[in-house]
Structures are given as structure tokens and as C-alpha cells.
N, C-alpha and C. Protein backbone atom coordinates (compact mmCIF):
# COMPACT_ATOMS: atom_id res chain seq x y z
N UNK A 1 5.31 -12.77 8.23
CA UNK A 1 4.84 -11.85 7.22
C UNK A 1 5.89 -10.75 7.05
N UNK A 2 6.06 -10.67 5.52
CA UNK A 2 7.07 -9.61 5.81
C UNK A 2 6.81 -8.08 5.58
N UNK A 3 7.40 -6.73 5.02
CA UNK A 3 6.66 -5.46 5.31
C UNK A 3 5.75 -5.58 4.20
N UNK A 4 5.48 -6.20 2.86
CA UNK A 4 4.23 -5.70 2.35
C UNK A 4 3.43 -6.22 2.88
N UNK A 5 2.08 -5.74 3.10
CA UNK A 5 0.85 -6.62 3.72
C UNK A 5 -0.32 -7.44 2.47
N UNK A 6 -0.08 -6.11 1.24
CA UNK A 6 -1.10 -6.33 0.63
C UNK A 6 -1.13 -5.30 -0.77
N UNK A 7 -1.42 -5.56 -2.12
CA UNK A 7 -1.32 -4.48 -2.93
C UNK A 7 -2.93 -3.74 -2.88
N UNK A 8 -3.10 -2.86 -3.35
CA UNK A 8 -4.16 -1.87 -3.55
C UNK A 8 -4.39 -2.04 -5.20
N UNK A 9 -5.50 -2.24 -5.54
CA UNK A 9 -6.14 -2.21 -6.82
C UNK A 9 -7.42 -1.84 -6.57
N UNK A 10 -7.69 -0.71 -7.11
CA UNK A 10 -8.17 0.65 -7.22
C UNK A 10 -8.10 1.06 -8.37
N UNK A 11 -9.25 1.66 -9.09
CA UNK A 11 -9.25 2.21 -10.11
C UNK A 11 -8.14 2.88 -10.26
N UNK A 12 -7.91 4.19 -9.53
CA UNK A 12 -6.89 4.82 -9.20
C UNK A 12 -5.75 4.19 -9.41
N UNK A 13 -5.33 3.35 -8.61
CA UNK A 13 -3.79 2.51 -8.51
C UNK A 13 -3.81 1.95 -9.55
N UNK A 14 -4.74 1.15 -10.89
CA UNK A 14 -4.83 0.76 -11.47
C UNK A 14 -4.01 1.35 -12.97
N UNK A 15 -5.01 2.77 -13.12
CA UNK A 15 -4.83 3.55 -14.19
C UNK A 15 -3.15 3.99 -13.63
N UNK A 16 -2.65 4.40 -12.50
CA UNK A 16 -1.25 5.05 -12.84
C UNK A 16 -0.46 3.69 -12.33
N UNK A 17 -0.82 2.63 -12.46
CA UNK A 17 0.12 1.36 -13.32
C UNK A 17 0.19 1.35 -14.21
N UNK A 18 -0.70 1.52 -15.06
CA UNK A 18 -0.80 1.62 -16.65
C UNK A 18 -0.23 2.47 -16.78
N UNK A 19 -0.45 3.83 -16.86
CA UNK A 19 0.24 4.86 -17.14
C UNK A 19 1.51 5.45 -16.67
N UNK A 20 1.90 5.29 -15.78
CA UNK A 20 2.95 6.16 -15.33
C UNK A 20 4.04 4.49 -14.92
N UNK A 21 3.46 3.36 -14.86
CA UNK A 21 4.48 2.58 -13.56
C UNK A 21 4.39 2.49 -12.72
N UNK A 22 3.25 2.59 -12.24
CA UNK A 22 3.42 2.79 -10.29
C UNK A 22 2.60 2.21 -10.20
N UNK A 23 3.19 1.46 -8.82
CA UNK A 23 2.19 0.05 -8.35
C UNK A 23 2.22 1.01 -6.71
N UNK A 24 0.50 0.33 -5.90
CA UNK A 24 0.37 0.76 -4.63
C UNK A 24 0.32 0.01 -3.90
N UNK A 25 0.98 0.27 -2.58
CA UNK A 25 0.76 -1.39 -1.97
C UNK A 25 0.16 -0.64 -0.73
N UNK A 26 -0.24 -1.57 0.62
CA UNK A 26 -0.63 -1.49 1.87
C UNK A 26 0.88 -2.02 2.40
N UNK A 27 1.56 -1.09 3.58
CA UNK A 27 3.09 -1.82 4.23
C UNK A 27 3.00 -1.53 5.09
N UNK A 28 3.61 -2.24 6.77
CA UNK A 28 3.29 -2.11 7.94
C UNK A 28 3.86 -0.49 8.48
N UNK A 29 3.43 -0.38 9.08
CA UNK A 29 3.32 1.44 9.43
C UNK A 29 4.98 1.86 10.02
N UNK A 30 5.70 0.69 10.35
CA UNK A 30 7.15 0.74 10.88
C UNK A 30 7.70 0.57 10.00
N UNK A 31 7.21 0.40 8.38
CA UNK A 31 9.08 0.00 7.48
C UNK A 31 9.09 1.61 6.92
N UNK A 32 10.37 1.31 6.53
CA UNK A 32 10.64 2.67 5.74
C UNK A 32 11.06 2.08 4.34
N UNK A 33 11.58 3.17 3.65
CA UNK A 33 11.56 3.12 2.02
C UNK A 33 12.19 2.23 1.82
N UNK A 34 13.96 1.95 2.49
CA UNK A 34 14.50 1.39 2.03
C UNK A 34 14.31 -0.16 2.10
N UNK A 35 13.20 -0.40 3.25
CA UNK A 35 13.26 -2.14 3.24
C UNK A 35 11.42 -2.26 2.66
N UNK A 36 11.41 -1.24 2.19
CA UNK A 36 10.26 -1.50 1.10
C UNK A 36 11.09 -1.92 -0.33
N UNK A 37 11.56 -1.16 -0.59
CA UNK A 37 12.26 -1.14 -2.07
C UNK A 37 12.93 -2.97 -2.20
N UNK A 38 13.17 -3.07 -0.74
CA UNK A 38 14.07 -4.14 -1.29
C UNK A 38 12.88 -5.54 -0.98
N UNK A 39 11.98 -5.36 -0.76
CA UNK A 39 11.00 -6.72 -0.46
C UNK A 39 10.12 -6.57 -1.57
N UNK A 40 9.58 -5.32 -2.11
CA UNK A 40 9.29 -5.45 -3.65
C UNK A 40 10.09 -5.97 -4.96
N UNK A 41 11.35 -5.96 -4.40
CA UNK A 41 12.26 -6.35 -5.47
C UNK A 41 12.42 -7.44 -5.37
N UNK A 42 12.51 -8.64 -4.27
CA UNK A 42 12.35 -9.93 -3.75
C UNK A 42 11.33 -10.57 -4.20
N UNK A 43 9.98 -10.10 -4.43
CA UNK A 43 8.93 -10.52 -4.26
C UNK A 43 8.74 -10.44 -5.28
N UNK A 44 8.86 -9.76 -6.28
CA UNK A 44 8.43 -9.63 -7.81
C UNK A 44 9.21 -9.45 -8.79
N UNK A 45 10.42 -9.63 -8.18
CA UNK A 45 11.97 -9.87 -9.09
C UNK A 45 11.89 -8.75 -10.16
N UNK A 46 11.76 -7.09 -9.77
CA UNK A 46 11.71 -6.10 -10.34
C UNK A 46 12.87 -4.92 -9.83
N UNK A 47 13.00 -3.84 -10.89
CA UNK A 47 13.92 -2.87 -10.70
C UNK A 47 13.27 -1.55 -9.86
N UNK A 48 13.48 -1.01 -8.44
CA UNK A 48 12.60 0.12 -8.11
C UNK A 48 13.25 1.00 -8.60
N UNK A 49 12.81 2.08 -8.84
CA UNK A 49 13.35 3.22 -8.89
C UNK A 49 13.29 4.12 -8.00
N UNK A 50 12.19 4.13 -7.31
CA UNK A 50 11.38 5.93 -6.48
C UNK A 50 10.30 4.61 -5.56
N UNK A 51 10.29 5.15 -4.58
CA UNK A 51 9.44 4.60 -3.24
C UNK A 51 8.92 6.01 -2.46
N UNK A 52 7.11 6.01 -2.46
CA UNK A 52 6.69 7.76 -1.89
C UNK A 52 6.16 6.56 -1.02
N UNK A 53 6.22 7.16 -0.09
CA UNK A 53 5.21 6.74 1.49
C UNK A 53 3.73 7.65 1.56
N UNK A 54 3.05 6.99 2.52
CA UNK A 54 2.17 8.21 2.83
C UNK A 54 1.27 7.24 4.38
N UNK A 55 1.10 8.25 5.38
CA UNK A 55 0.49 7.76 6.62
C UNK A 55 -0.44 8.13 6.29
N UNK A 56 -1.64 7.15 6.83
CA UNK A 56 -3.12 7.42 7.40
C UNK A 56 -2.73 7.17 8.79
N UNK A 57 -3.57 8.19 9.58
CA UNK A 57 -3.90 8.24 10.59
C UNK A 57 -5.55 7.84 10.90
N UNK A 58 -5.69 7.14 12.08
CA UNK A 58 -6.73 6.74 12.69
C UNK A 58 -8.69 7.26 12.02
N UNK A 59 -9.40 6.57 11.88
CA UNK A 59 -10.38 7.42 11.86
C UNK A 59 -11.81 7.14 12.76
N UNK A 60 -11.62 8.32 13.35
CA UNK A 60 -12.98 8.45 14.91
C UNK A 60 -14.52 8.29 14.42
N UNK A 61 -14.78 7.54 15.21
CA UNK A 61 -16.18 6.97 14.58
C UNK A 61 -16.75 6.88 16.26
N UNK A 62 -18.12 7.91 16.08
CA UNK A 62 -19.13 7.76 17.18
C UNK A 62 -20.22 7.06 16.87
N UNK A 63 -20.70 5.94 18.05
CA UNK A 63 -21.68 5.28 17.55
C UNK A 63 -23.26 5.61 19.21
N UNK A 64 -24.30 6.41 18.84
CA UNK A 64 -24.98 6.40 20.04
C UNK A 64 -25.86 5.42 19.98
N UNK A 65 -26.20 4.61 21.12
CA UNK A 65 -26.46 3.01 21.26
C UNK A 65 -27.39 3.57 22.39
N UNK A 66 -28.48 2.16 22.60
CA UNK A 66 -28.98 2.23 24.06
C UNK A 66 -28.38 2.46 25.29
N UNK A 67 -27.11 1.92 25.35
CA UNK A 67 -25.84 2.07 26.39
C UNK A 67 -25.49 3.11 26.39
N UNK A 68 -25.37 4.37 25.69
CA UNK A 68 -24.84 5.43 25.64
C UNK A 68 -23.87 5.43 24.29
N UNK A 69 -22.97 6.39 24.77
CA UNK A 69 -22.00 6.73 23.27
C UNK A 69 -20.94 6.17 23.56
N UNK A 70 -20.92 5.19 22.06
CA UNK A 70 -19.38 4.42 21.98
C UNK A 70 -18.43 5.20 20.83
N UNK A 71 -17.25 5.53 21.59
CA UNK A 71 -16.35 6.22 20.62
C UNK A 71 -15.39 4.74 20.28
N UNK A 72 -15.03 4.98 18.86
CA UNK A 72 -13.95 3.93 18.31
C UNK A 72 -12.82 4.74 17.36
N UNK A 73 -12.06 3.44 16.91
CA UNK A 73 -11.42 4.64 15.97
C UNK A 73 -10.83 3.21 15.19
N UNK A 74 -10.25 3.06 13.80
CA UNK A 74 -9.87 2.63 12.97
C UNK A 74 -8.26 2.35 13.12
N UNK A 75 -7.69 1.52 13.22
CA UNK A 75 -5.86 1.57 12.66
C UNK A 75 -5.32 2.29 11.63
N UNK A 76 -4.28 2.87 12.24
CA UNK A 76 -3.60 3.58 11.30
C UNK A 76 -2.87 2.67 10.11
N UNK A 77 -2.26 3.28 8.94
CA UNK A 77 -1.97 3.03 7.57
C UNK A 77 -1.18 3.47 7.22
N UNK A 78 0.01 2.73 6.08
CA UNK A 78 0.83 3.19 5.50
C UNK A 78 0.44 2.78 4.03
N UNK A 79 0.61 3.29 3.09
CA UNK A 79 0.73 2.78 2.04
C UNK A 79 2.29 3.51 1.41
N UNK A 80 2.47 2.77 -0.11
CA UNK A 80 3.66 3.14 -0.70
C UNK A 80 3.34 2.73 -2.21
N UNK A 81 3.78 3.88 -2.63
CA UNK A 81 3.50 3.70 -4.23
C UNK A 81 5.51 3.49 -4.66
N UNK A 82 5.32 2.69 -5.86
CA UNK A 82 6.23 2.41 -6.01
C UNK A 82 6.82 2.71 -7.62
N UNK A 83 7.57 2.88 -7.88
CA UNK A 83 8.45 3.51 -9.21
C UNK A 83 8.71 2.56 -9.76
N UNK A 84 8.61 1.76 -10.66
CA UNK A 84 9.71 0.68 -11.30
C UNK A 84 10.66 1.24 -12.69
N UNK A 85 11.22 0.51 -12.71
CA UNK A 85 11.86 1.33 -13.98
C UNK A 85 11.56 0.89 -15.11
N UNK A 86 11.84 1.24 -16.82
CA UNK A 86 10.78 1.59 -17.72
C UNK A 86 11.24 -0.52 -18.51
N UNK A 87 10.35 -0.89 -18.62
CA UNK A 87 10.13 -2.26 -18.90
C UNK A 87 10.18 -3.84 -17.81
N UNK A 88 9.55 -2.98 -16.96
CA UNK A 88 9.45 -3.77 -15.57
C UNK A 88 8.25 -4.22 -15.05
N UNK A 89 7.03 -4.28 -15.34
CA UNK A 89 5.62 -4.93 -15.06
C UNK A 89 5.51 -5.94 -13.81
N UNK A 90 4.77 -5.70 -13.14
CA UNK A 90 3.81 -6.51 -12.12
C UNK A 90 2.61 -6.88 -12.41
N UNK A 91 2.28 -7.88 -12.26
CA UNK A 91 1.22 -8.45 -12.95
C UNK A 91 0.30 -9.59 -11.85
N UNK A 92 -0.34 -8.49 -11.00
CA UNK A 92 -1.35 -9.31 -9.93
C UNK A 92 -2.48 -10.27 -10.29
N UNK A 93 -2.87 -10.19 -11.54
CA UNK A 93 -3.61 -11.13 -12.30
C UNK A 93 -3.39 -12.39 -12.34
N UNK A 94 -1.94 -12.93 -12.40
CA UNK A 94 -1.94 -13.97 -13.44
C UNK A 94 -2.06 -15.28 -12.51
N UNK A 95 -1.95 -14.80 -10.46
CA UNK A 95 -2.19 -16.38 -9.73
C UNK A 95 -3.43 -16.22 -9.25
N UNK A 96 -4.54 -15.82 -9.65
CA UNK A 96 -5.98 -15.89 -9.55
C UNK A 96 -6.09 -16.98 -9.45
């Protein structure tokens, strides 16, 4: 598997594809911009322009049970929104 894991379609991610160009993906929490830029460009034979990162960190979840209290917590997250340049489209629709 390589660093994208997965795109995000989300209302949100949706509308500023449409509007602005920017596609969101899910990417493993170790790549950085530059071997993002270049596996989006592999993968969807597109021009990047701009690659923003952003970490999620963990989220703590208490659960009180007959056993007592179970603490957990969630995996952390990277996502990356991505820039393309102006006549460049991704189009997650079309291998449904």
C-alpha cells in the first residue's frame, strides 16, 4: 500500500473540489508533502500545485462496564488536502 490510504468525500471535501480544486485524502501519518504530491500525481496522472497537511491526534474514550472503567483511545490521522492546478479534475465516481 502506498502513502494514500483513502480519499475523504464529505460534503465539505466535496463542495471545495468543486469550488476551489481541492481534493482530501486520508495518508499514513509518516509521509510528508513531498511523497504525497508525487503519489497523487502517479495515481491520477494530475498537476499538484499546494499540498496542506493536518494531524489528528488520538481520541480518549471512557467506557464504565461491570468490570470497572475501560479507557481506550482511537489512532491517530493525517489527512492532506491537495491543490491541483486550474484544468486538472479527479473524478472518484467514474470506477463505482
Amino acid at each position: 500500500m502506498g502513502v494514500i490510504m483513502k480519499p475523504i468525500i464529505t460534503e465539505k471535501a466535496t463542495s471545495d473540489s468543486e469550488l476551489n480544486n481541492r481534493y482530501t485524502f486520508l495518508v499514513k501519518t509518516d509521509a510528508n508533502k513531498v511523497e504525497i504530491k508525487k503519489a497523487v500525481e502517479k495515481i491520477y496522472d494530475v498537476t499538484v500545485n499546494k499540498v496542506r497537511t493536518m494531524n489528528y491526534g488520538p481520541e480518549r474514550r471512557t467506557k464504565y462496564t461491570k468490570t470497572g472503567i475501560q479507557n481506550g483511545k482511537t489512532n491517530c490521522q493525517k489527512k492532506a488536502i491537495v491543490q491541483l492546478a486550474d484544468g486538472d479534475v479527479i473524478d472518484f465516481y467514474n470506477n463505482l
